[in-house]
PDB file of N, CA and C in Angstrom:
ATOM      1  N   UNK A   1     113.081 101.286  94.728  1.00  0.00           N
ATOM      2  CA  UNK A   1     114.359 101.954  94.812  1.00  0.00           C
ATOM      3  C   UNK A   1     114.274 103.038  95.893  1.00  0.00           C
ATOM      4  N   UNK A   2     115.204 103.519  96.853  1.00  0.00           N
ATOM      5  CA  UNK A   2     115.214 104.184  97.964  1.00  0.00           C
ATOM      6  C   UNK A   2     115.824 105.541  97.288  1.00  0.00           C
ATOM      7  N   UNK A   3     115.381 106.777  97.889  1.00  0.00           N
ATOM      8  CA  UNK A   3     115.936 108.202  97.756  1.00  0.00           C
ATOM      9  C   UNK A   3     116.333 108.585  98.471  1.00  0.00           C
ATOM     10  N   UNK A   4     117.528 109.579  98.863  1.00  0.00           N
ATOM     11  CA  UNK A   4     118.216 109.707  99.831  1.00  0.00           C
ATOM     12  C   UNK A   4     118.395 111.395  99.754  1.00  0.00           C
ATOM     13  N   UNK A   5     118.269 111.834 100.938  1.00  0.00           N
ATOM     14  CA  UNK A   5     118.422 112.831 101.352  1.00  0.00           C
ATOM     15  C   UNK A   5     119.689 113.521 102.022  1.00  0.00           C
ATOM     16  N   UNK A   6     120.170 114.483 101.392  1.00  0.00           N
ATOM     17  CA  UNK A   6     121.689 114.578 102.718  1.00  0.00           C
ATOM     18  C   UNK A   6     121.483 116.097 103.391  1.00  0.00           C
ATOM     19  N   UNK A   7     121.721 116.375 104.470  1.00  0.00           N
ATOM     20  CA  UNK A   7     121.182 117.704 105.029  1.00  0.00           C
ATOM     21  C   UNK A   7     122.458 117.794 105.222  1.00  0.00           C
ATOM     22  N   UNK A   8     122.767 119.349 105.123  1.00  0.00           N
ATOM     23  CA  UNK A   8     124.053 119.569 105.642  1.00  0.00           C
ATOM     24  C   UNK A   8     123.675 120.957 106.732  1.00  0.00           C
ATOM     25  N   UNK A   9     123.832 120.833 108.024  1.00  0.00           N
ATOM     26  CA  UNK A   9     123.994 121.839 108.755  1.00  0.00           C
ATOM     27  C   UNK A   9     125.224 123.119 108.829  1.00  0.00           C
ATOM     28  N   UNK A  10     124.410 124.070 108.331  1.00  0.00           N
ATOM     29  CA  UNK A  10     125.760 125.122 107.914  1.00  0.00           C
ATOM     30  C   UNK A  10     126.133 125.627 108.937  1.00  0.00           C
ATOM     31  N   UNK A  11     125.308 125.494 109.756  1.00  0.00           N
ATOM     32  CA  UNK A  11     125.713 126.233 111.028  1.00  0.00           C
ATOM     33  C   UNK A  11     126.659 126.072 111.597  1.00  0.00           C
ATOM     34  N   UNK A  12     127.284 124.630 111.450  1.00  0.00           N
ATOM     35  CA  UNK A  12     128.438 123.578 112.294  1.00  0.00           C
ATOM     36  C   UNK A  12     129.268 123.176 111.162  1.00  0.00           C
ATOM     37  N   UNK A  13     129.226 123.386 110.057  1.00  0.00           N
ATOM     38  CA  UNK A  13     129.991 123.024 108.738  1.00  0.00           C
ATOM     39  C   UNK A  13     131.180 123.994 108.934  1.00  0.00           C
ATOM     40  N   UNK A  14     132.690 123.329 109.183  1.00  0.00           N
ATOM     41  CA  UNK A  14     133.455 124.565 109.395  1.00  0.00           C
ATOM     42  C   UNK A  14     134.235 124.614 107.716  1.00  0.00           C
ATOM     43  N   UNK A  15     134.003 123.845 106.138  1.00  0.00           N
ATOM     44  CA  UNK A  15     134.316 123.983 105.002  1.00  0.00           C
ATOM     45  C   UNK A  15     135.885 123.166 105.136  1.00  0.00           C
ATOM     46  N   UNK A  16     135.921 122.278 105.671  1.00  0.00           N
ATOM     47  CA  UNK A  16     137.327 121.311 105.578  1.00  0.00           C
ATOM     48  C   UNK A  16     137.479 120.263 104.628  1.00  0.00           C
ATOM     49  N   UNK A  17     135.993 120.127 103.559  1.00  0.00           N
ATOM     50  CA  UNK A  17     135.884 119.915 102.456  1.00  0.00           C
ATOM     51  C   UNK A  17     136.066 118.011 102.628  1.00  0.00           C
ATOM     52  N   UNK A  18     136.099 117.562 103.701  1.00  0.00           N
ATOM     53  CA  UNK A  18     136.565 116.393 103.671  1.00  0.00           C
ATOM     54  C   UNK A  18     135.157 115.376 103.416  1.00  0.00           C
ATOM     55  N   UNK A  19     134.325 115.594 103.116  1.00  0.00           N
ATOM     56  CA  UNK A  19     133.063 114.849 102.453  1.00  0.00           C
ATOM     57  C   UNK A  19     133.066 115.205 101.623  1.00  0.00           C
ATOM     58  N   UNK A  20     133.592 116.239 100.580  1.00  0.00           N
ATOM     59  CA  UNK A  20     133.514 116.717  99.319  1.00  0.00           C
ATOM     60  C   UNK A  20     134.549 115.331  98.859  1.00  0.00           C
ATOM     61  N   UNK A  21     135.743 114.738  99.622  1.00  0.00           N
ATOM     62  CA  UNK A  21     136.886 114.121  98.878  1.00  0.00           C
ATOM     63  C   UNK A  21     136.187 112.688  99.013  1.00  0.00           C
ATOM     64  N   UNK A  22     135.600 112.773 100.301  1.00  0.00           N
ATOM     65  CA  UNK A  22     135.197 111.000 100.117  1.00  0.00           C
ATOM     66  C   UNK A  22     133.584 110.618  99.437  1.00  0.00           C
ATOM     67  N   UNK A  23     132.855 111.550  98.738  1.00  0.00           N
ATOM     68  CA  UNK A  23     131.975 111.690  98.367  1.00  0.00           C
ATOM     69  C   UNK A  23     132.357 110.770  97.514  1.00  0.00           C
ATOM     70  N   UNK A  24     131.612 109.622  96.677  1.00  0.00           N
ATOM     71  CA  UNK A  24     131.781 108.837  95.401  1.00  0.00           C
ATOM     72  C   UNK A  24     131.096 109.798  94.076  1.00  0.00           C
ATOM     73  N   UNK A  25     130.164 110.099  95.044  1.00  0.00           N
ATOM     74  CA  UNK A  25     129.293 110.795  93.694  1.00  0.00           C
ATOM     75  C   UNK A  25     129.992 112.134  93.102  1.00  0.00           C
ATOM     76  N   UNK A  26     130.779 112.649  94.108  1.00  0.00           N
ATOM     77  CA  UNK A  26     131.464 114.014  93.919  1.00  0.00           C
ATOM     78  C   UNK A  26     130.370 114.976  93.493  1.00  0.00           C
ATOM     79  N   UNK A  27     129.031 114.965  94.483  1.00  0.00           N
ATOM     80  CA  UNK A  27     128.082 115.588  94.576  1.00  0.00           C
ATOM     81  C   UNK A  27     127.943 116.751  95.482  1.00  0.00           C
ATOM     82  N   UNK A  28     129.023 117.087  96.295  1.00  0.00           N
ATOM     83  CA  UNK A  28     129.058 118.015  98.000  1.00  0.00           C
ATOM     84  C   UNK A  28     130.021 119.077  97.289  1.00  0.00           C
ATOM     85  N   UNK A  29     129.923 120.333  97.345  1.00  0.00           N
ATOM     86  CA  UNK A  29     131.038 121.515  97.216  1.00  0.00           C
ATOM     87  C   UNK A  29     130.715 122.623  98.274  1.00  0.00           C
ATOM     88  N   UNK A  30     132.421 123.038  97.889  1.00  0.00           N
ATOM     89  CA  UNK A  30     132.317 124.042  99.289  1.00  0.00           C
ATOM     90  C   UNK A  30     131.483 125.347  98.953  1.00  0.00           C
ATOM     91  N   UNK A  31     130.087 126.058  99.808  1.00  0.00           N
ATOM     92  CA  UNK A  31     129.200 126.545  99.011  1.00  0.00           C
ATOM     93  C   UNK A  31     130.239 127.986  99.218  1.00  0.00           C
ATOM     94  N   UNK A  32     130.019 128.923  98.425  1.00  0.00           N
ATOM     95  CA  UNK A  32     130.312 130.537  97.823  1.00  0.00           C
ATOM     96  C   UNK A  32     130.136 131.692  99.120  1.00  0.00           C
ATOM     97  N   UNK A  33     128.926 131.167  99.560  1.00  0.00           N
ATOM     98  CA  UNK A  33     128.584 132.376 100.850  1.00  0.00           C
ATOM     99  C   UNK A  33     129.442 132.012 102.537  1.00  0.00           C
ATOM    100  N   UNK A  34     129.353 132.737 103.066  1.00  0.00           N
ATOM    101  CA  UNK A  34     130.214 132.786 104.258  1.00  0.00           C
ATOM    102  C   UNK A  34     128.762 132.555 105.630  1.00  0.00           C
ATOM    103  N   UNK A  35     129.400 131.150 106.303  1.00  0.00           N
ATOM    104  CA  UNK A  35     127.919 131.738 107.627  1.00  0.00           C
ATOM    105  C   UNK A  35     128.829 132.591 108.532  1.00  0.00           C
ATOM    106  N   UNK A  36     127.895 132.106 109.477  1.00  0.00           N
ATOM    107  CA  UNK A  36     127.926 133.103 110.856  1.00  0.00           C
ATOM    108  C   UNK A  36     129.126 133.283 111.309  1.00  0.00           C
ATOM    109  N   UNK A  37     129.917 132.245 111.553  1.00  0.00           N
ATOM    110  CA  UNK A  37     131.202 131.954 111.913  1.00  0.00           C
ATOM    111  C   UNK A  37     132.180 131.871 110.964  1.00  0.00           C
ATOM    112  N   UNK A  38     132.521 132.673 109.757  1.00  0.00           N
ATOM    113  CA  UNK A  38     133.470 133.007 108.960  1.00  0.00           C
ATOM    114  C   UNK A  38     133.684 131.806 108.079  1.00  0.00           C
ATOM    115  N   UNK A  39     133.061 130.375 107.886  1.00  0.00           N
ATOM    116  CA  UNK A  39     133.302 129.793 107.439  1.00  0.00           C
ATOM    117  C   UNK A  39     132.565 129.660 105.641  1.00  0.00           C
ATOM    118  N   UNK A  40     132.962 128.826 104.604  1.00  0.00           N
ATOM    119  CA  UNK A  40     131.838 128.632 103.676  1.00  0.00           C
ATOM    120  C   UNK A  40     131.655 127.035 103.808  1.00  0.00           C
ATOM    121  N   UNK A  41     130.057 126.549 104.055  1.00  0.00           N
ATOM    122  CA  UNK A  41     129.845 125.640 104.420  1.00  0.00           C
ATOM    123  C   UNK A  41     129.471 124.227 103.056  1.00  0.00           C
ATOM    124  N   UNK A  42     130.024 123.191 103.191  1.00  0.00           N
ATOM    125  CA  UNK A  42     129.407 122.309 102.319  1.00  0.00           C
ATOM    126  C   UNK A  42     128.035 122.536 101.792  1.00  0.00           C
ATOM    127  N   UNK A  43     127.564 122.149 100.541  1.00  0.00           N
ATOM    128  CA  UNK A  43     126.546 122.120 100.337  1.00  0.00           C
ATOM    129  C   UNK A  43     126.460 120.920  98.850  1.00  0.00           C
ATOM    130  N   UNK A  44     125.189 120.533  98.885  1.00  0.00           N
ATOM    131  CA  UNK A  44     124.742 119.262  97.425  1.00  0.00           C
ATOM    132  C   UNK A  44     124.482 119.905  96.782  1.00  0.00           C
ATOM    133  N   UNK A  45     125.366 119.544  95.322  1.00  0.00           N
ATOM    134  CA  UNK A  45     124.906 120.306  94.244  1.00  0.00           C
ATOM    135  C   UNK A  45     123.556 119.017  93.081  1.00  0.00           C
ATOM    136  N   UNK A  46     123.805 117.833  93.906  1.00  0.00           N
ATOM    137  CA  UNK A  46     122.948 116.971  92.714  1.00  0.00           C
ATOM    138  C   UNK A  46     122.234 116.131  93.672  1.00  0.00           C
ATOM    139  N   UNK A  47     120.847 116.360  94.618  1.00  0.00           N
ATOM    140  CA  UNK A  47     120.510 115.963  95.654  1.00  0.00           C
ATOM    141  C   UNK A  47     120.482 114.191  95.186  1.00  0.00           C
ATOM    142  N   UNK A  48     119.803 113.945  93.904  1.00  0.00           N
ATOM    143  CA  UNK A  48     118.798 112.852  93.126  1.00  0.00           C
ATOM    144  C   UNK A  48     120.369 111.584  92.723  1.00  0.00           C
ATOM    145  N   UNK A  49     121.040 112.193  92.891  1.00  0.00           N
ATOM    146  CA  UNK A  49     122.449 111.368  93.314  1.00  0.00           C
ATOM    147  C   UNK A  49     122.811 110.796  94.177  1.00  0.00           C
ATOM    148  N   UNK A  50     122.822 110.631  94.850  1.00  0.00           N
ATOM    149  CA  UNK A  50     123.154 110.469  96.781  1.00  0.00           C
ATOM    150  C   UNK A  50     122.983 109.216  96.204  1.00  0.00           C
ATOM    151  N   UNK A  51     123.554 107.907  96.726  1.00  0.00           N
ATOM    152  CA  UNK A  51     123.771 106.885  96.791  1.00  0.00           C
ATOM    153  C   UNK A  51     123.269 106.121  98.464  1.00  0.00           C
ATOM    154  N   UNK A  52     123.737 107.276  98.806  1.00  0.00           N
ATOM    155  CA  UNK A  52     123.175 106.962 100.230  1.00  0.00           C
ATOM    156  C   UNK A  52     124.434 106.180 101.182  1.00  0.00           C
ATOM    157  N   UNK A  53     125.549 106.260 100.827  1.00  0.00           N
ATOM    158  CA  UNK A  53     126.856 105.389 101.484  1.00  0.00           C
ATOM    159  C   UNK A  53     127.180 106.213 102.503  1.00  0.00           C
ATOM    160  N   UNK A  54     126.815 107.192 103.041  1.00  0.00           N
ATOM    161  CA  UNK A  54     127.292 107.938 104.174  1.00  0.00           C
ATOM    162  C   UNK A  54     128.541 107.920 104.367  1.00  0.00           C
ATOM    163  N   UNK A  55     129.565 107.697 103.793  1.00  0.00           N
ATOM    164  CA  UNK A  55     130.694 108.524 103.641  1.00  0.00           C
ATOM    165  C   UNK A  55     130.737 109.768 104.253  1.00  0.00           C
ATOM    166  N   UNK A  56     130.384 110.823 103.762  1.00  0.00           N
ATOM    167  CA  UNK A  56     130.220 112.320 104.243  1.00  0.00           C
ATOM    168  C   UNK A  56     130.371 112.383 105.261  1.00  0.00           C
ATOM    169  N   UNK A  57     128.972 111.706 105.825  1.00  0.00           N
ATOM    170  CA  UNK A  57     128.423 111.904 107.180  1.00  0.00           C
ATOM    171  C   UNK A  57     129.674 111.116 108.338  1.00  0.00           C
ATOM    172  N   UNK A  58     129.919 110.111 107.931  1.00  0.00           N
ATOM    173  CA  UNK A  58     131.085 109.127 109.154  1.00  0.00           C
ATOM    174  C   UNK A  58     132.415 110.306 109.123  1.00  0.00           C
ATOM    175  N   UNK A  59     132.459 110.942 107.715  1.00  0.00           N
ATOM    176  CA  UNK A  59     133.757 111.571 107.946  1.00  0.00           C
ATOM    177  C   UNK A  59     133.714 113.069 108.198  1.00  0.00           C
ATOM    178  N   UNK A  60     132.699 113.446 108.747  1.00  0.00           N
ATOM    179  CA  UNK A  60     132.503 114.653 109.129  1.00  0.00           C
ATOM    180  C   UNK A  60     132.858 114.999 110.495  1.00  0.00           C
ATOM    181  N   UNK A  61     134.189 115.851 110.739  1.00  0.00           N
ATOM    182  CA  UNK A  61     134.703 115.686 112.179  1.00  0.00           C
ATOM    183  C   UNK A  61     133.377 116.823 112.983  1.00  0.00           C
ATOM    184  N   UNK A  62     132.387 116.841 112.768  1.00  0.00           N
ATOM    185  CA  UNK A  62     131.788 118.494 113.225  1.00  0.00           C
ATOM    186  C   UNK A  62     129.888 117.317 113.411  1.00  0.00           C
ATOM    187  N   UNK A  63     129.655 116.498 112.988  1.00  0.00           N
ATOM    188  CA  UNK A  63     128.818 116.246 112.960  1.00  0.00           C
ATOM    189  C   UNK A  63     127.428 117.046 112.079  1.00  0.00           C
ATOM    190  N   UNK A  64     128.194 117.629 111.255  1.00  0.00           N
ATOM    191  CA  UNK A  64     126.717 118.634 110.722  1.00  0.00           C
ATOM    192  C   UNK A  64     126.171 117.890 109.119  1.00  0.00           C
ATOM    193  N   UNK A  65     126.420 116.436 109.342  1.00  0.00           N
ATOM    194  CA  UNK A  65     125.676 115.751 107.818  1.00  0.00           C
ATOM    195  C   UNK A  65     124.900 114.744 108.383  1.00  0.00           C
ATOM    196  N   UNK A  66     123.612 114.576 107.840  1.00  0.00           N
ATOM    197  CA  UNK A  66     122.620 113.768 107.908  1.00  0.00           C
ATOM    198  C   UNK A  66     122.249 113.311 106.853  1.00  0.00           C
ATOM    199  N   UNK A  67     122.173 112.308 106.761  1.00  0.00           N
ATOM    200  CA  UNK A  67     121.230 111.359 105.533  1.00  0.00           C
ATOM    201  C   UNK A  67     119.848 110.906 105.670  1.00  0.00           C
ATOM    202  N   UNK A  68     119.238 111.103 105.575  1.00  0.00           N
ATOM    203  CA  UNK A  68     117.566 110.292 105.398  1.00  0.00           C
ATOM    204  C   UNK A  68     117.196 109.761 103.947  1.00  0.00           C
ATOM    205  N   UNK A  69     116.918 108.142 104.045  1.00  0.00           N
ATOM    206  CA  UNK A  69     116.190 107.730 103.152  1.00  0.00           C
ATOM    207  C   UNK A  69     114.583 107.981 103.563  1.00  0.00           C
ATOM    208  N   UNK A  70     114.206 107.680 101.994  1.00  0.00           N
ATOM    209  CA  UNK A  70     113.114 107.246 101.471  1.00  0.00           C
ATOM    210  C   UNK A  70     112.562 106.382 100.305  1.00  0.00           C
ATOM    211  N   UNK A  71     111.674 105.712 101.369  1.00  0.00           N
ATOM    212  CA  UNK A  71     111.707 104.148 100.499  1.00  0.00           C
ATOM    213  C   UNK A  71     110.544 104.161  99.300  1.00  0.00           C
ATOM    214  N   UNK A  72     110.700 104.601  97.984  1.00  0.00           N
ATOM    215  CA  UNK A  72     109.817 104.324  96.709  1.00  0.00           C
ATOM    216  C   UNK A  72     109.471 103.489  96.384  1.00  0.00           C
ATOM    217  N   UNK A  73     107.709 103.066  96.243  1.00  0.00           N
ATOM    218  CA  UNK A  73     107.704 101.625  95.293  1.00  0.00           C
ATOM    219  C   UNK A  73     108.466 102.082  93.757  1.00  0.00           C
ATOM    220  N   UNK A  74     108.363 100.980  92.982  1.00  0.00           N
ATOM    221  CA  UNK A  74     108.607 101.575  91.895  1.00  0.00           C
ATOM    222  C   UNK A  74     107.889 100.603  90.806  1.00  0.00           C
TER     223      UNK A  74
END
């Protein structure tokens, strides 16, 4: 079974929440703190969820989501 990783770059996250809506898992929220640039940036609240459909990432107009698998025997 594969594990999936989602990075979210806060730096470039401007909080338009639109991977939070196409998320299946409804695993992504808009995080509480403010970055650099006045924004509050996405963040995973249930990493061990991720499905791995990159949703997020295709619909991220800013480019700041990455996915990485990892492949488990099991």
């Amino acid at each position: 079974m594969a594990k999936f990783e989602v990075r979210i770059d806060g730096n470039f996250c401007k909080g338009c929440d639109l991977c939070g809506m196409a998320c299946p898992k409804k695993i992504i929220v808009m995080s509480t703190h403010i970055n650099d640039k006045g924004y509050s940036p996405a963040e995973i609240t249930k990493q061990e969820a991720c499905s791995g459909c990159r949703a997020c990432a295709l619909l991220c107009p800013d480019g700041a989501i990455s996915i990485y698998r990892e492949d488990t025997a099991v």
